[in-house]
Protein backbone atom coordinates (compact mmCIF):
# COMPACT_ATOMS: atom_id res chain seq x y z
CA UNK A 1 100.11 97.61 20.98
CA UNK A 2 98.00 100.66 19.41
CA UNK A 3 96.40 100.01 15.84
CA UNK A 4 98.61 100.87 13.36
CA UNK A 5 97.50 103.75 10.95
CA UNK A 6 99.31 103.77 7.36
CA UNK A 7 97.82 106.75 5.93
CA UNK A 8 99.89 110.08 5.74
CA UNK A 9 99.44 112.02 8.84
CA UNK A 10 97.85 115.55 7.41
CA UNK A 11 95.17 118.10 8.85
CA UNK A 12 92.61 119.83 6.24
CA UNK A 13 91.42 123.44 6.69
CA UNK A 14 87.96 123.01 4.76
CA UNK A 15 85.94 126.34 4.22
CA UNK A 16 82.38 125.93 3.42
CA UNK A 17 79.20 127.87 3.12
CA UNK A 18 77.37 128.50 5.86
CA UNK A 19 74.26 126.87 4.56
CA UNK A 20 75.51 124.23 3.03
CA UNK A 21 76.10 120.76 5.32
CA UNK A 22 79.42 119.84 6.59
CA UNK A 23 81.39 118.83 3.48
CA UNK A 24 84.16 116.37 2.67
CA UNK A 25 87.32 116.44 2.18
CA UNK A 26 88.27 117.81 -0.94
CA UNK A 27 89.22 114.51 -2.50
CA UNK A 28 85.03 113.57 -2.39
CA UNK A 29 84.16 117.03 -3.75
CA UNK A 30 82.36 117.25 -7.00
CA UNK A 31 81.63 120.71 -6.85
CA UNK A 32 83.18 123.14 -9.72
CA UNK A 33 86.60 123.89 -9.87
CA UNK A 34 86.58 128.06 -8.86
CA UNK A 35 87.16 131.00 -11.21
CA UNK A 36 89.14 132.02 -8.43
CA UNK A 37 92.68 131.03 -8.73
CA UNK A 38 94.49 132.24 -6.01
CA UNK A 39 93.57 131.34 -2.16
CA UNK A 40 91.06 133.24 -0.24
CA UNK A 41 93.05 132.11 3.02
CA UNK A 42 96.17 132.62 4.49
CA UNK A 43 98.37 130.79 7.64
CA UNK A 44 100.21 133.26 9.33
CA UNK A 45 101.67 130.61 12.01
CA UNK A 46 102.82 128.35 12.66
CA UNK A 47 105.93 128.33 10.34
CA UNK A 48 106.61 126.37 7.68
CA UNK A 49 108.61 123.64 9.00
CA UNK A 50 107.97 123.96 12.74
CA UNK A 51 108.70 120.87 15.57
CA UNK A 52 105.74 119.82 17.55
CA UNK A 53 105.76 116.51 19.37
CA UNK A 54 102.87 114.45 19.77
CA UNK A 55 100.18 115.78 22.50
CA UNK A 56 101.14 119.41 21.98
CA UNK A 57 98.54 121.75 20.73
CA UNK A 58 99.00 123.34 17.41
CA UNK A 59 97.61 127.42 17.52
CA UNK A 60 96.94 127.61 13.44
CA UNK A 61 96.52 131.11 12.97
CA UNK A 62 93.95 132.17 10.13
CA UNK A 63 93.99 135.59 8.25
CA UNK A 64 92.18 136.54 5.21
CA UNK A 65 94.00 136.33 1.36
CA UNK A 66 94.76 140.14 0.51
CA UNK A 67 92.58 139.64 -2.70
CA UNK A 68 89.43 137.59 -3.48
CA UNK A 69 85.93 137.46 -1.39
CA UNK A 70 84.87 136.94 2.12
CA UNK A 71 85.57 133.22 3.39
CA UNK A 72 82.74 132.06 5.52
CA UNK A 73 82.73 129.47 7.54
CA UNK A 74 85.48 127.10 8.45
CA UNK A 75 86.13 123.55 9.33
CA UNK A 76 89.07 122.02 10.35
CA UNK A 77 89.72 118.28 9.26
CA UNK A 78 91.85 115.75 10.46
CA UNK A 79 93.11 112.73 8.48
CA UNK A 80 94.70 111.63 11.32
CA UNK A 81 91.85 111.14 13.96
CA UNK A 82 89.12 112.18 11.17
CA UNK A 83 88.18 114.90 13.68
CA UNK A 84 86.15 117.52 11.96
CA UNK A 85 86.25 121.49 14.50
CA UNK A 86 84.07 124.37 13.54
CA UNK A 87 86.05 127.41 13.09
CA UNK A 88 83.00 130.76 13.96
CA UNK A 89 85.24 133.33 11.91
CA UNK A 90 88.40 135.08 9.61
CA UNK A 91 90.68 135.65 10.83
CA UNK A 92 90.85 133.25 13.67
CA UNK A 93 92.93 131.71 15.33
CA UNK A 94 92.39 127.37 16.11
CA UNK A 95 93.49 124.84 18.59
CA UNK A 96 94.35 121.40 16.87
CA UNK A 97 95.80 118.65 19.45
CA UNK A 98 98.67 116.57 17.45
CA UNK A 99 97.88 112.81 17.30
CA UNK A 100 99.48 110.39 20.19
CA UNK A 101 100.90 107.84 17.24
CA UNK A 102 102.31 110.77 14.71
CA UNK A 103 105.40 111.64 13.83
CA UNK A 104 107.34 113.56 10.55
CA UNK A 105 106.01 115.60 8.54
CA UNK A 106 102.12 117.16 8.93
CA UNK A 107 100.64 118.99 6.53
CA UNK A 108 97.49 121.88 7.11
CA UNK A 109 96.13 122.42 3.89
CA UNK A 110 93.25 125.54 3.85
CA UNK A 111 90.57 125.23 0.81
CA UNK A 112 88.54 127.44 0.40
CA UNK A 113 85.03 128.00 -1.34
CA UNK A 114 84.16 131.05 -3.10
CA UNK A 115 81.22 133.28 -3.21
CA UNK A 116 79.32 130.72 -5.55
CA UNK A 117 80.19 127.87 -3.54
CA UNK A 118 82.99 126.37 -5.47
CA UNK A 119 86.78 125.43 -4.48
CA UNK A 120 89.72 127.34 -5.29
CA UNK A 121 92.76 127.28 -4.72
CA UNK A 122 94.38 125.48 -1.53
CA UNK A 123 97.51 126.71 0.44
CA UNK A 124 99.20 123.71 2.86
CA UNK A 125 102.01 124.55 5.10
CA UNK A 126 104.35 121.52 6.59
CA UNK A 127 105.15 120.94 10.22
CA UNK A 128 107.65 118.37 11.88
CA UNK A 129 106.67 115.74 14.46
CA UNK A 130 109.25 114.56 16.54
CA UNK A 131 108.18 112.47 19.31
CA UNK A 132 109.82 113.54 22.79
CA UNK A 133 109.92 109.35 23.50
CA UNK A 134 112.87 106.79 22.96
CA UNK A 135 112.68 104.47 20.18
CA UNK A 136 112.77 101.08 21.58
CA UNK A 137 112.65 99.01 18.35
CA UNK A 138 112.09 98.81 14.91
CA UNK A 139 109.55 96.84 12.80
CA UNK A 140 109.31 96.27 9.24
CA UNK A 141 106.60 94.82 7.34
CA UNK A 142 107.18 92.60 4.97
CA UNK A 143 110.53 91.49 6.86
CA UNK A 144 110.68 89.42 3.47
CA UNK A 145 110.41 90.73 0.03
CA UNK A 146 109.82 89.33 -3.23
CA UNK A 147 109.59 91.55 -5.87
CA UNK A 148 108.62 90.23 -9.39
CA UNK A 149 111.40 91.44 -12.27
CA UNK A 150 113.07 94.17 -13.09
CA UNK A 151 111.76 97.81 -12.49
CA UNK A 152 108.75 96.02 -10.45
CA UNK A 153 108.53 98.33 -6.98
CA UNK A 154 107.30 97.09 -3.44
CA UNK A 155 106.49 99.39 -0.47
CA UNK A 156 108.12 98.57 2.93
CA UNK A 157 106.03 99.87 5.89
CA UNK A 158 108.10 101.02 8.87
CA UNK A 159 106.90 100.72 12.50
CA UNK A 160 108.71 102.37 15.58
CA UNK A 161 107.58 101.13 19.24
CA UNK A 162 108.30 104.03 21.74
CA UNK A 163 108.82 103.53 25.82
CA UNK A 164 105.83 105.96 26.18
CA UNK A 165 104.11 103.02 24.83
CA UNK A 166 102.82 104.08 21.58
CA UNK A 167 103.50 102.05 18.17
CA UNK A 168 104.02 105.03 15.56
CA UNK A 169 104.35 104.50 11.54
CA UNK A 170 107.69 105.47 10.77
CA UNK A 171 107.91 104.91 7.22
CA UNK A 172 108.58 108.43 5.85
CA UNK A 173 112.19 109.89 5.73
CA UNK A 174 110.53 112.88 7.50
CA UNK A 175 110.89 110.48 10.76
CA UNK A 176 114.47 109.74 10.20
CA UNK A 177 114.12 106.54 8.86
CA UNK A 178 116.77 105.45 5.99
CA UNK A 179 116.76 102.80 4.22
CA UNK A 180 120.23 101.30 2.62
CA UNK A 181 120.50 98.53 -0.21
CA UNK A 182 123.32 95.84 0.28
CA UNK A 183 123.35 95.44 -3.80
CA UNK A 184 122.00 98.12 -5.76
CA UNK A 185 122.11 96.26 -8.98
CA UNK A 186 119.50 94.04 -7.49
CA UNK A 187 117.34 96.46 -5.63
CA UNK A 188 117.41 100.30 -5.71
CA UNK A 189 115.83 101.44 -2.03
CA UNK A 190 114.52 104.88 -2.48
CA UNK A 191 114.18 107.18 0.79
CA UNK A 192 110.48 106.74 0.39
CA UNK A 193 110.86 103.16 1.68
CA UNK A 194 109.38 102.04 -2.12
CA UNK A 195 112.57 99.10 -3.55
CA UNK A 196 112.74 99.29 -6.89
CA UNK A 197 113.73 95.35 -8.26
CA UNK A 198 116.60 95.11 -10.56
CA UNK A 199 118.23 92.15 -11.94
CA UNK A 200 116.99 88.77 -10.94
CA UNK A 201 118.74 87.34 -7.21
CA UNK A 202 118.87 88.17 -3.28
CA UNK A 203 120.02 90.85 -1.45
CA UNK A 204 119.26 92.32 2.18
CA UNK A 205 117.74 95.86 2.93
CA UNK A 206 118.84 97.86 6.11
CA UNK A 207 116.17 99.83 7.55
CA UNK A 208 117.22 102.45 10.17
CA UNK A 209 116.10 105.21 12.49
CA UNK A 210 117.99 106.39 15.31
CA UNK A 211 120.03 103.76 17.10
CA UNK A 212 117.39 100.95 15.82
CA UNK A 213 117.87 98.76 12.53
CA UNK A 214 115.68 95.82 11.07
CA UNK A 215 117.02 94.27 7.74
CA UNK A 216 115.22 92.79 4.97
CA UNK A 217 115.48 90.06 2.72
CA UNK A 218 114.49 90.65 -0.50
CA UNK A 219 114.50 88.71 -3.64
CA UNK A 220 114.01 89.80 -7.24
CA UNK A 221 112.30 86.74 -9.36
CA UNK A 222 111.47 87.90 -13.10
CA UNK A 223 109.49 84.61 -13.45
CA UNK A 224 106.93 85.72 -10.72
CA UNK A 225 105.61 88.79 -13.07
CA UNK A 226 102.15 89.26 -13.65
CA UNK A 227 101.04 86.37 -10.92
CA UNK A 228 98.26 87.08 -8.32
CA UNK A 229 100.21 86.56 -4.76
CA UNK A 230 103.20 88.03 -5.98
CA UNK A 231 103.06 90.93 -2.95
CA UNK A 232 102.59 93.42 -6.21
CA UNK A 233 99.20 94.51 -7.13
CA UNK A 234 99.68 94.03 -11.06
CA UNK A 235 97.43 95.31 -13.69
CA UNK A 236 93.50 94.00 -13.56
CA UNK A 237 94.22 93.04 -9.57
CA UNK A 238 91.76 94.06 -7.15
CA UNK A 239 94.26 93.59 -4.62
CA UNK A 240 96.88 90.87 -3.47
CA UNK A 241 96.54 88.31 -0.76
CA UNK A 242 100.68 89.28 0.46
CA UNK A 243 100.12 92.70 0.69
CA UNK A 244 96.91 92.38 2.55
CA UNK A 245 96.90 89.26 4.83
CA UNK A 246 93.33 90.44 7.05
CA UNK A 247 91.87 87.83 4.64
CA UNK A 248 89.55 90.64 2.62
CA UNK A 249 91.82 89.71 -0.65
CA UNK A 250 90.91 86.54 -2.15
CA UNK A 251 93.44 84.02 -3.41
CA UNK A 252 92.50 84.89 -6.98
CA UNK A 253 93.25 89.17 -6.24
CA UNK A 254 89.68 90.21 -5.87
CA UNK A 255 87.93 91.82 -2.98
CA UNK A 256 86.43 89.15 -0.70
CA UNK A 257 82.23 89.59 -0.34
CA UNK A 258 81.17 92.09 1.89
CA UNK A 259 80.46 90.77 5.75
CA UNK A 260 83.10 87.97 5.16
CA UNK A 261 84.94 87.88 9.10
CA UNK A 262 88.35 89.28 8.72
CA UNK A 263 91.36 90.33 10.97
CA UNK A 264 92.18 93.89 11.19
CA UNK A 265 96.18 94.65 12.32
CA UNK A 266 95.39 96.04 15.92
CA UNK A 267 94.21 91.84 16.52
CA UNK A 268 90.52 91.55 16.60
CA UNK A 269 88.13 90.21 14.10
CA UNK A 270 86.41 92.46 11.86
CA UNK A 271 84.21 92.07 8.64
CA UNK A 272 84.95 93.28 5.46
CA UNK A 273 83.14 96.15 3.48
CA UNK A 274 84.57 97.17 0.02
CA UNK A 275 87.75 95.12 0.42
CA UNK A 276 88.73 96.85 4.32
CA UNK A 277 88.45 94.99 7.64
CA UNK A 278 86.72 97.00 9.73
CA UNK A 279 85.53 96.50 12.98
CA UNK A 280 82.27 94.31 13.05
C-alpha cells in the first residue's frame, strides 16, 4: 500500500526576487505584507474547474497582471510532492506533473513579490482530479467514533484503494465521497467528513463514493468531555493518543521527546521530531 498523505492536495506559484534564496511557502513568510493590493500575476489556463487525472501534465500558463510592476522570478511549489521548479520568465508557460495518489480538487495559487520584495496579493485557480482507475474499496479511519458531548466535532479520514494500485485520500466531497448520518439528532455529518456530536447515544455513519460504502459507529458520550484520549484534541492538549496512534502522543496529550521510535502509517518505524513520525 502507498503512504497515505492527509494534507490538501494544492500547488503554489511562489514569485521571488532574483537575489534573494529560494523562499517558502507563504505560510513561513515573515516578510511585509505589500502596498500592492491587487496581483502582479495572472493564469490564463488552465480553466477554473478543469479535469485532469493523475499522471497527466498540467500546462499552467503565466501572463503578467495588467497593472502593478515587473514580476521576476518564479517558482513553482508543490504541497503535494513538495517539489519546488524554477520558472526563467513572464509570461511563461510551466509543466507541473499531477501526483500518482491525488484526486478532487487542486488548487495553483500565484504570490507574488513586489518591487521591494514584499507579498501581495495571491490569485489561486481550482482544478478537478478524477482518477481514470476503479475504486476497489473504501477505508475509513476511525471505523469507530466517540465523540465527547454535544457540539464536540471529530474528523473522519477517507481512503480509496484503486486497481491501478494506488491508495488515494478521499476525504473531500470534491472526490465524490458523501457521507450520510443514520440519526441526525445524535450526529450531524457535514460533507466535509467533520460529525458534529449531538445528544448523548449511538448511531452509524455511511461513508460513500462511487459503488463503495464503509459505515461507522459512532457514539456521543457527554461524560467523556474535556478527557485526554477522548479522540478530540481539547483545549491545553498537545495532541491525543486516538487521533494519533504512531505513538509520538503521550498518554497524558503531550508530544512524546524527540528521537522516541515511532510508527509512521505507510508501516515502518520512524522517530519522532516535534510530535511527527518521520522516517529515522
Amino acid at each position: 500500500m502507498t503512504p497515505r498523505w492527509r494534507s490538501s492536495v494544492a500547488v503554489v506559484l511562489l514569485l521571488a526576487s532574483s537575489a534573494s534564496a529560494k523562499p517558502l511557502p507563504l505560510i513561513f513568510d515573515t516578510r511585509p505584507e505589500s502596498r500592492i493590493k491587487t496581483p502582479l500575476v495572472v493564469v490564463t489556463s488552465p480553466r477554473e474547474g478543469a479535469t485532469f487525472a493523475p499522471g497527466d501534465v498540467v500546462k499552467i500558463v503565466l501572463a503578467k497582471a495588467p497593472t502593478g510592476p515587473e514580476p521576476h522570478d518564479v517558482q513553482i511549489f508543490s504541497l503535494a510532492d513538495l517539489s519546488l521548479v524554477d520558472v526563467p520568465a513572464i509570461p511563461s508557460t510551466v509543466s507541473v506533473t499531477v501526483p500518482d495518489d491525488a484526486a478532487g480538487d487542486l488548487d495553483l495559487t500565484v504570490i507574488a513579490l513586489d518591487d521591494v520584495g514584499a507579498v501581495t496579493a495571491p490569485v489561486t485557480r481550482t482544478i478537478r482530479i478524477v482518477p481514470k482507475a476503479r475504486l476497489t474499496a473504501l477505508e475509513v479511519e476511525p471505523a469507530r467514533a466517540v465523540i465527547p458531548g454535544k457540539g464536540r466535532e471529530l474528523v473522519l479520514a477517507v481512503f480509496g484503494t484503486f486497481d491501478d494500485g494506488v491508495t488515494r485520500d478521499l476525504t473531500s466531497a470534491t472526490t465524490g465521497t458523501t457521507y450520510r448520518t443514520r440519526n441526525p439528532t445524535i450526529v450531524n455529518a457535514l460533507p466535509t467528513g467533520r460529525l458534529r456530536g449531538g445528544f448523548d447515544g449511538k448511531t452509524t455513519v455511511l461513508v460513500k463514493n462511487g459503488t463503495r460504502t464503509a459505515i461507522v459507529d459512532v457514539e456521543v458520550d457527554s461524560t467523556l468531555a474535556s478527557q485526554c484520549g477522548n479522540g478530540v484534541l481539547d483545549k491545553g492538549e498537545a495532541c491525543d493518543p486516538e487521533l494519533d496512534t504512531s505513538g509520538c502522543c503521550t498518554d497524558s496529550c503531550g508530544l512524546a521527546a524527540d528521537d522516541t521510535v515511532c510508527t509512521m502509517k505507510s508501516g515502518p518505524r520512524g522517530r519522532c521530531t516535534a510530535g511527527a513520525c518521520t522516517p529515522p
